[in-house]
Protein backbone atom coordinates (compact mmCIF):
# COMPACT_ATOMS: atom_id res chain seq x y z
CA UNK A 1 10.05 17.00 -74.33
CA UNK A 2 10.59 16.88 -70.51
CA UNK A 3 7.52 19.60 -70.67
CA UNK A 4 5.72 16.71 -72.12
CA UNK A 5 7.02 13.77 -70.05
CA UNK A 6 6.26 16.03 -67.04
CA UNK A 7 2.57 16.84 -67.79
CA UNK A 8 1.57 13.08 -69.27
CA UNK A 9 -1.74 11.47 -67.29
CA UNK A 10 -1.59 8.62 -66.04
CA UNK A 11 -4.65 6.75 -63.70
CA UNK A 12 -6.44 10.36 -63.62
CA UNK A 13 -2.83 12.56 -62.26
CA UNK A 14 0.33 14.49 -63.94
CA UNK A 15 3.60 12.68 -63.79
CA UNK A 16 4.04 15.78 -61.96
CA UNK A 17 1.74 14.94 -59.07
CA UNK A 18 3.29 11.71 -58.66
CA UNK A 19 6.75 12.94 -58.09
CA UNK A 20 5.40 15.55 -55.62
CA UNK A 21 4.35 12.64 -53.61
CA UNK A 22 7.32 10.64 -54.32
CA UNK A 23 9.19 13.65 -53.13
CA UNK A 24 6.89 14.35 -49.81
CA UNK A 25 7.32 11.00 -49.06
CA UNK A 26 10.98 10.56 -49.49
CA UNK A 27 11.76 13.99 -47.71
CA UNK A 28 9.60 12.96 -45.09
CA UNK A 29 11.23 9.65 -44.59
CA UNK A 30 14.75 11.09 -44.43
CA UNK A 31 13.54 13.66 -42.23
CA UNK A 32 11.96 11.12 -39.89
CA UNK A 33 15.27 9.24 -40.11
CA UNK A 34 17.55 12.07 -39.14
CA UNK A 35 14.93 12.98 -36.22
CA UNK A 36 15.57 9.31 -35.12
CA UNK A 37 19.34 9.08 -35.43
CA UNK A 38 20.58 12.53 -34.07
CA UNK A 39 17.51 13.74 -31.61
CA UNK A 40 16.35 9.99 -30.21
CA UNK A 41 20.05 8.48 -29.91
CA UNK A 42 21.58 11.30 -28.11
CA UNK A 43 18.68 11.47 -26.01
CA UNK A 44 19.35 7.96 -25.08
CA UNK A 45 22.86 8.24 -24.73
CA UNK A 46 21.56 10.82 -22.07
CA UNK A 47 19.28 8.55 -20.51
CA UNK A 48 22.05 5.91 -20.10
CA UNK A 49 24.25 8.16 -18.03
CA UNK A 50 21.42 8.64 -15.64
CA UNK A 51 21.23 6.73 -12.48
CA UNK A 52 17.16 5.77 -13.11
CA UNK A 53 16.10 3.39 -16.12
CA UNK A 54 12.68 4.96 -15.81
CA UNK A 55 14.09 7.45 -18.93
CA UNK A 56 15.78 5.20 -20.78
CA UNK A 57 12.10 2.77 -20.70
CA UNK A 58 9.97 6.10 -21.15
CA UNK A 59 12.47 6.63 -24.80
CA UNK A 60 11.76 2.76 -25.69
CA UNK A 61 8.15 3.57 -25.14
CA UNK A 62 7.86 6.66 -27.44
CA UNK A 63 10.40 5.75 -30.32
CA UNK A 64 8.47 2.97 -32.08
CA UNK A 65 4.90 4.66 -31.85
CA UNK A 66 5.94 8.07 -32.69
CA UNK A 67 8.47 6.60 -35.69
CA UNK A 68 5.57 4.68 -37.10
CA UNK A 69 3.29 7.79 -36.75
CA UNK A 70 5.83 9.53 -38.61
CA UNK A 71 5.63 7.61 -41.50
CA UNK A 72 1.87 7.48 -41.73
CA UNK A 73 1.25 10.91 -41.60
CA UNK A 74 3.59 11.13 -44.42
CA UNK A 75 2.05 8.64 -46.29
CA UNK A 76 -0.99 10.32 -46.12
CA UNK A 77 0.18 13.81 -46.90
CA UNK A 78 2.22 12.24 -50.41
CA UNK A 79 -1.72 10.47 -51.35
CA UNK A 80 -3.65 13.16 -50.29
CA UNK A 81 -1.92 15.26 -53.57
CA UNK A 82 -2.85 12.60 -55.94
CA UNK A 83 -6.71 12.61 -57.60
CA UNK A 84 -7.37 8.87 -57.08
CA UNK A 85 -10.55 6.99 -57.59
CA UNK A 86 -13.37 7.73 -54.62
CA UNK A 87 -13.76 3.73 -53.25
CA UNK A 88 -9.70 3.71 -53.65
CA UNK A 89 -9.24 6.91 -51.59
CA UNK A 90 -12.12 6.34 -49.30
CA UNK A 91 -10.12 2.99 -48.53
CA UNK A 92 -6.93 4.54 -48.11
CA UNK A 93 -8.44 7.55 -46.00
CA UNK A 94 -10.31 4.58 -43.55
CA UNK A 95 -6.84 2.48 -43.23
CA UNK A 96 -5.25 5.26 -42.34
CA UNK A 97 -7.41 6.42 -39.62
CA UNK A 98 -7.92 2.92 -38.40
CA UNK A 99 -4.10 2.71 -37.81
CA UNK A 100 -3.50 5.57 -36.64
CA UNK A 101 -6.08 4.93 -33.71
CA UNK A 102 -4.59 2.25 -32.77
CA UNK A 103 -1.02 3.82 -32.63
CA UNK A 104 -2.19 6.92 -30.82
CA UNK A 105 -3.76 4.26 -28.05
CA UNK A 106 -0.98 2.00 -27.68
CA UNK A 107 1.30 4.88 -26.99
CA UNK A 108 -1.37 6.78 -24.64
CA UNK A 109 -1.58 3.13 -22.77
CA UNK A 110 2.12 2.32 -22.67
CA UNK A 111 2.35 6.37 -21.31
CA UNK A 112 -0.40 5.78 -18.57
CA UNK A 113 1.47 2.15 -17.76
CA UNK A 114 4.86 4.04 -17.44
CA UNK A 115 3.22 7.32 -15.18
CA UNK A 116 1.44 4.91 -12.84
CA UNK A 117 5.02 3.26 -12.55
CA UNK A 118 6.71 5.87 -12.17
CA UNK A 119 4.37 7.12 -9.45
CA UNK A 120 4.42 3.93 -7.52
CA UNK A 121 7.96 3.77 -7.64
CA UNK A 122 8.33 7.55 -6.79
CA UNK A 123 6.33 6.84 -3.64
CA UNK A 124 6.82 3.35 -2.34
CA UNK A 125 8.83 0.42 -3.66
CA UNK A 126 7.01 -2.71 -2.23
CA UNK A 127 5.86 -6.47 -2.90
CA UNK A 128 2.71 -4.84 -3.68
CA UNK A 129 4.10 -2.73 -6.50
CA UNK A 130 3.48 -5.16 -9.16
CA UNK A 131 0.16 -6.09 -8.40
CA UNK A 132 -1.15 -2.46 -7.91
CA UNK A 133 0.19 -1.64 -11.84
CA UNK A 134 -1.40 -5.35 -12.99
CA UNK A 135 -4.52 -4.06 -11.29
CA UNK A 136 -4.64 0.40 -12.53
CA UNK A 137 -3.29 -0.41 -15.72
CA UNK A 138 -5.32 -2.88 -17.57
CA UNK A 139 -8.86 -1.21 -16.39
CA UNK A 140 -6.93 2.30 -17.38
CA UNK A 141 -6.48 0.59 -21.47
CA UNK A 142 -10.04 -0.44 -21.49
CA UNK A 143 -11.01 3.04 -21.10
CA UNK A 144 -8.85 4.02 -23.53
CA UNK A 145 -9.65 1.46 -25.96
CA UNK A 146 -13.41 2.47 -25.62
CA UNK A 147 -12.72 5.90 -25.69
CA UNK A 148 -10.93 5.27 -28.95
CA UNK A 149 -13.29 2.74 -31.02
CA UNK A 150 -15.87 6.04 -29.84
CA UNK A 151 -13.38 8.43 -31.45
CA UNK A 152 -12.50 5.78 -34.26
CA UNK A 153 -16.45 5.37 -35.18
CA UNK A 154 -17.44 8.90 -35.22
CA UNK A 155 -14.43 9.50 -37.78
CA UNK A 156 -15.70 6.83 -39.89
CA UNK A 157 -19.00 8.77 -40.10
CA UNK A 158 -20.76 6.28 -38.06
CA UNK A 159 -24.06 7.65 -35.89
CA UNK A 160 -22.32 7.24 -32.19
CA UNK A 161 -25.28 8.79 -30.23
CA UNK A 162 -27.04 5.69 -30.53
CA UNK A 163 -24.14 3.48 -29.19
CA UNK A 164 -23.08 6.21 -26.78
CA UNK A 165 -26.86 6.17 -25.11
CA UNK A 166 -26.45 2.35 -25.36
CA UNK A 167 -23.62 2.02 -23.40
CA UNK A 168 -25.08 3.92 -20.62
CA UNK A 169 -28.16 2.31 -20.22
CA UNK A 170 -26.13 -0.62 -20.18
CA UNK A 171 -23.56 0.39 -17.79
CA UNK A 172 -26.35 1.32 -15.42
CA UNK A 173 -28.02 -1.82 -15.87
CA UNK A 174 -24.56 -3.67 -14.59
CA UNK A 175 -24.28 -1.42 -11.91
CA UNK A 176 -27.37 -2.41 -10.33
CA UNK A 177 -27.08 -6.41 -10.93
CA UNK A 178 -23.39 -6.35 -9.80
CA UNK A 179 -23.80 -3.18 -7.19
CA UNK A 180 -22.14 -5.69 -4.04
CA UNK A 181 -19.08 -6.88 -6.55
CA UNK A 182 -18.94 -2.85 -7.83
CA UNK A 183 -18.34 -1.97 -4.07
CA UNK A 184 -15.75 -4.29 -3.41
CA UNK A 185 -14.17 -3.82 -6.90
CA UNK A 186 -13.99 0.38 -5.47
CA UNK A 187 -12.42 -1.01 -2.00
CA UNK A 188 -9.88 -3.12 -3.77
CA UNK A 189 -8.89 0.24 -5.75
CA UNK A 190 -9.29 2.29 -2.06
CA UNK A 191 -6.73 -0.36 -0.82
CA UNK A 192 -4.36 -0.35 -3.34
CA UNK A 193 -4.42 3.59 -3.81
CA UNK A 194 -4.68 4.48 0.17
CA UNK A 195 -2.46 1.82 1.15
CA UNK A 196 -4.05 1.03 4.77
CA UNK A 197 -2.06 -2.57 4.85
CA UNK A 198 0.10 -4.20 2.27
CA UNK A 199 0.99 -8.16 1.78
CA UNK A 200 2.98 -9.21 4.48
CA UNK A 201 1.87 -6.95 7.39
CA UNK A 202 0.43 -8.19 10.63
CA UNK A 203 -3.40 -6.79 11.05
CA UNK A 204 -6.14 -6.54 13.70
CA UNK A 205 -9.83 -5.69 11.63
CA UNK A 206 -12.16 -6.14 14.17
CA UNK A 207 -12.57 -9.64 15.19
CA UNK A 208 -9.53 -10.57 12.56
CA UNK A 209 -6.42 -11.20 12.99
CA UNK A 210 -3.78 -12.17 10.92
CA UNK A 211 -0.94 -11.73 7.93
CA UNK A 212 -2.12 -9.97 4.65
CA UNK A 213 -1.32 -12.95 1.94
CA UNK A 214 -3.20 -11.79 -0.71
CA UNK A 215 -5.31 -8.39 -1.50
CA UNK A 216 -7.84 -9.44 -4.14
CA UNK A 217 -10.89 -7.77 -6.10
CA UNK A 218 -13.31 -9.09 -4.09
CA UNK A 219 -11.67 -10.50 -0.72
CA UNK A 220 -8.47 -10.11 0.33
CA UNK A 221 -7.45 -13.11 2.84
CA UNK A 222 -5.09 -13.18 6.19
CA UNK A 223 -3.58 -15.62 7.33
CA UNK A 224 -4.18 -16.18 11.20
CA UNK A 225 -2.15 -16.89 14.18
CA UNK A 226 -3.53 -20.46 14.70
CA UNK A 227 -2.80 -21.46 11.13
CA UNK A 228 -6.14 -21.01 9.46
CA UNK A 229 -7.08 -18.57 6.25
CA UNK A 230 -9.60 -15.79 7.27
CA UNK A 231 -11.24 -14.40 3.78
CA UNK A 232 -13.06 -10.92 4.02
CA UNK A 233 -14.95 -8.97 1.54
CA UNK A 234 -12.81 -5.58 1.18
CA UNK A 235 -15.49 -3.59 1.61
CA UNK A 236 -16.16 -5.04 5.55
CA UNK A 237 -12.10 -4.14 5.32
CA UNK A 238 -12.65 -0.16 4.52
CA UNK A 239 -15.47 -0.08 6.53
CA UNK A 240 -13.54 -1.50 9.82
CA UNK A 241 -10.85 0.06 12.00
CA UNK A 242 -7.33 -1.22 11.33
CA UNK A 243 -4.58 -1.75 13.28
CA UNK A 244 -1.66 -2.51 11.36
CA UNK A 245 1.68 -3.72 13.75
CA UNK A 246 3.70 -4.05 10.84
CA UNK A 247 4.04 0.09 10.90
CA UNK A 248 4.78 -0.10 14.08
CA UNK A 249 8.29 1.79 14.40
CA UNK A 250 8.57 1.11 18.52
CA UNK A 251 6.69 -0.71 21.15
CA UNK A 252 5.58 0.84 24.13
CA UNK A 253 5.56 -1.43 27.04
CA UNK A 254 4.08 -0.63 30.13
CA UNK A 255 3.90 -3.51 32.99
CA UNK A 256 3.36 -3.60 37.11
CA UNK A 257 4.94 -5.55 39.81
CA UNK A 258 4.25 -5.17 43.26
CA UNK A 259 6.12 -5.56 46.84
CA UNK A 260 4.96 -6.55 50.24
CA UNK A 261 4.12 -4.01 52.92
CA UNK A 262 7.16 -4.90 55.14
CA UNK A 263 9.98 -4.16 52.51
CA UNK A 264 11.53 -0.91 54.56
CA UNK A 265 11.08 2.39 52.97
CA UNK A 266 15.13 2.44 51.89
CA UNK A 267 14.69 -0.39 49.63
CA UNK A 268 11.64 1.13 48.40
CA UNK A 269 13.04 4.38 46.99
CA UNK A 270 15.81 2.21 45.72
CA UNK A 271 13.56 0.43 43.97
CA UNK A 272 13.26 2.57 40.36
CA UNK A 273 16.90 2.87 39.99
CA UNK A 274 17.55 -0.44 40.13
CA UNK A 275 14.52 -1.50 37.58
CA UNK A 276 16.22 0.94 35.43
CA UNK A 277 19.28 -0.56 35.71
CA UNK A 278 17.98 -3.38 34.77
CA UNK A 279 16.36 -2.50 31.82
CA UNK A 280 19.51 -0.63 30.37
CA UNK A 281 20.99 -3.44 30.74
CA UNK A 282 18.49 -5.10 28.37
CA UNK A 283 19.40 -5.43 24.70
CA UNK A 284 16.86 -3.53 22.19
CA UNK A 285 15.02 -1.80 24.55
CA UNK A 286 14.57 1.66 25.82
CA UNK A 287 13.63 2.49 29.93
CA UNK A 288 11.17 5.46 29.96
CA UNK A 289 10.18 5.70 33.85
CA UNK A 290 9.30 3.60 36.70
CA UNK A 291 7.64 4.86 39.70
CA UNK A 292 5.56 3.67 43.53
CA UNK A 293 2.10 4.43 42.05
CA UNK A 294 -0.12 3.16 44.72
CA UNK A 295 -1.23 1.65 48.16
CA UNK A 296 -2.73 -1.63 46.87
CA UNK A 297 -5.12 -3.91 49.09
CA UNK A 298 -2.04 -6.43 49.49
CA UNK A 299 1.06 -4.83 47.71
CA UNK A 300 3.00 -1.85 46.99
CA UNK A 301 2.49 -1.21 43.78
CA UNK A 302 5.05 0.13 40.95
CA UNK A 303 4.27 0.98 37.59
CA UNK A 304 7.20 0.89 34.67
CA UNK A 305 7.30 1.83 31.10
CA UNK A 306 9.98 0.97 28.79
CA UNK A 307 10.07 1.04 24.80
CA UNK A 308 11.30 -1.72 22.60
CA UNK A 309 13.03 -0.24 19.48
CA UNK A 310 11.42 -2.64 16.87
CA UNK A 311 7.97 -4.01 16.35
CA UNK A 312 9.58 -7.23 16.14
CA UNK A 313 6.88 -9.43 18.65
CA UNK A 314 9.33 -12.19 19.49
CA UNK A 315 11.95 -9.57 20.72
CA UNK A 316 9.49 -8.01 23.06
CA UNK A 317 8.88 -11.19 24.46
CA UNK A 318 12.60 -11.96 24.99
CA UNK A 319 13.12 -8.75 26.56
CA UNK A 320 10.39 -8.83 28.60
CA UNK A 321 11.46 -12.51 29.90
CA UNK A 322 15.35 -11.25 30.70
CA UNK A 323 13.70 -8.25 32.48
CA UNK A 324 11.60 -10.19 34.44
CA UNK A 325 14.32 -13.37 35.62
CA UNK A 326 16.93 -10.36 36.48
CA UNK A 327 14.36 -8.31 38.73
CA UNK A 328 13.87 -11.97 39.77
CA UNK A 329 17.75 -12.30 41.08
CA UNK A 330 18.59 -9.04 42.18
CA UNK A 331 14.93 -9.08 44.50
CA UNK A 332 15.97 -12.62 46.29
CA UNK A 333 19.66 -10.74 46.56
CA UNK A 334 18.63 -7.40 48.47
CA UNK A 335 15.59 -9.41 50.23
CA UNK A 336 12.85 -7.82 48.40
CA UNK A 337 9.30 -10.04 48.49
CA UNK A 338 7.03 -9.77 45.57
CA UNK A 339 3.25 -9.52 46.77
CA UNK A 340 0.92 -12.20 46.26
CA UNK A 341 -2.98 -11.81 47.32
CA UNK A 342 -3.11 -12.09 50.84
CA UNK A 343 -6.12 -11.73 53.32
CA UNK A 344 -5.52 -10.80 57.35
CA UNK A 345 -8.49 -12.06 59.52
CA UNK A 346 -9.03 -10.52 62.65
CA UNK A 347 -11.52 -12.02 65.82
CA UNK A 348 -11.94 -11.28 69.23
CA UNK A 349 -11.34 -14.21 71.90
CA UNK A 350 -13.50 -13.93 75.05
CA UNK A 351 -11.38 -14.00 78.08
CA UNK A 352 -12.25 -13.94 81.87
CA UNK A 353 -10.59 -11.29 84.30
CA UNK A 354 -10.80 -10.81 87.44
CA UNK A 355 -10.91 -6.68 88.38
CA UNK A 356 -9.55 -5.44 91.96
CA UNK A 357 -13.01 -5.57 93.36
CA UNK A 358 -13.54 -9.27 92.56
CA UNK A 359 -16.12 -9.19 89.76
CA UNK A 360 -15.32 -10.78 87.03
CA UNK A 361 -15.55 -9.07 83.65
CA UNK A 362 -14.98 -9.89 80.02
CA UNK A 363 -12.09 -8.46 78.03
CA UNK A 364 -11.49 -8.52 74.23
CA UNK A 365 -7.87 -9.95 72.71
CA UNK A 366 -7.17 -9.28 69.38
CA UNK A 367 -5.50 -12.31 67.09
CA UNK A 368 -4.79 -12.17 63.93
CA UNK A 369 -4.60 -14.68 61.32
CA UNK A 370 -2.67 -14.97 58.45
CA UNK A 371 -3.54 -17.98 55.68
């Protein structure tokens, strides 16, 4: 009887077939299940004790797709045993693939989102960071998703030569009309990749200069001293020299003063110790060396270098002012002039002199003349 029960058609298969699929798809449910429960949760437990969340998101990001996978490929397995009708299996065959397409490229883009992340992140955490992923990532999944409906066509038994040749001519045709927007599109990428500047750093790009407020595709705009927004194409950007301040881990300062001729020679030598007492004494800065490095036309001329520990511009400046009012003081103390441009005229005054033998002769007497 159960010989009988077990061999009976039904719809073109054995009761027989059916429970082989029943069973493949059962087994490969619970199997899935116990994957899921002792493999996935003690991996997250694992990921939890870990001082990074990029593990625990990188689980989150695999579990559903790969669950879901699962249970289509076992699906498919259990149907594939049954003899079902050729538009009903054809159907089944065509769903299957269709999903499965899109599963494999949602997890391939959620894995390209989560390595560009985690490369970011691994090499600089900035207010950039979030753009730079909103900018990779999408273009990235339009690859993919192109890349796919190519894989998903040529499965279906579609001709894709045709639509592969297509898209080239195509994609040279838009690279010609849009060739100035392609190059600044490829600069945006440079800049967000190479990282010359980031929002928020001070700039000089030739004649620009200015805060980074905003790096877009096309233009990325700075926002100048005076107040004003300076826009610039990113590819005059990649193309330019750039000096960015922002980087800038010291400042190196290097500034003259000069004395008058008739400060004595004591007070000259003195002179370097006692700028360099003066800039010790200065908060955030650094002295370096100060030295008599010339004969000028009206001065004595001393050249001193100094480093400010920040790149802070406003703290230069207040240094720079306290150096300058306590040279100031101590100079009026020890009696120290500073030059100022001078100019010494000398003429000759025409005097007459009588010699021993009574002629009279001219002699010359020097005067000098001081404005």
């Amino acid at each position: 009887m159960w010989q009988e029960v077990w061999n009976y058609g039904l719809w073109g298969n054995q009761v027989s077939d059916y429970a082989l699929a029943i069973a493949i798809l059962l087994i490969g449910v619970i199997a899935i299940n116990i994957v899921r429960i002792v493999v996935i949760n003690r991996l997250k437990n694992w990921a939890q004790r870990t001082a990074t969340p990029l593990d625990d998101r990188l689980l989150h990001l695999l579990e559903r797709p790969a669950v879901r996978l699962g249970y289509l490929g076992t699906f498919y397995v259990a149907i594939s045993n049954l003899e079902l009708h050729r538009i009903l299996q054809q159907s089944i065959r065509v769903v299957c693939v269709i999903v499965a397409t899109i599963l494999v490229i949602c997890l391939l883009g959620s894995l390209v989102e989560y390595a560009v992340r985690l490369y970011l992140v691994a090499r600089r955490s900035d207010a950039t960071l979030e753009q730079t992923v909103n900018a990779i990532v999408p273009a990235i999944k339009i690859v993919l998703w192109a890349v796919g409906l190519v894989f998903l066509l040529d499965n279906l038994g579609f001709d894709i030569s045709a639509v592969v040749a297509g898209l080239g001519i195509g994609g040279i045709a838009v690279a010609l009309a849009a060739q100035g927007l392609l190059q600044d599109l490829f600069s945006y990428f440079s800049i967000l990749i190479d990282r010359p500047f980031e929002i928020g750093d001070f700039v000089v790009i030739g004649n620009l200069v200015g805060t980074v407020e905003h790096i877009g595709i096309k233009t990325t705009r700075l926002r100048s001293l005076s107040g004003e927004q300076l826009v610039a194409a990113n590819t005059d950007l990649t193309s330019s020299r750039i000096q960015n301040y922002k980087r800038m881990e010291r400042r190196r300062i290097a500034f003259a003063l000069g004395v008058t001729y008739e400060t004595p020679t004591a007070k000259l030598e003195a002179l370097p110790e006692m700028i360099q007492q003066v800039i010790d004494n200065t908060a955030n800065v650094s002295f370096d060396r100060a030295h008599f490095l010339s004969y000028g036309d009206f001065s004595l001329n001393y050249e001193v270098v100094y480093y400010v520990e920040t790149s802070d511009y406003a703290i230069y400046m207040d240094a720079q002012q306290a150096i300058n009012l306590e040279l100031k003081r101590r100079f009026e103390a020890q009696g120290i002039d500073f030059a100022f441009p001078t100019q010494v005229l000398y003429t000759w005054h025409q005097n007459p002199a009588v010699s021993t033998n009574g002629k009279t002769a001219a002699a010359g007497e020097l005067a000098d003349v001081n404005p």
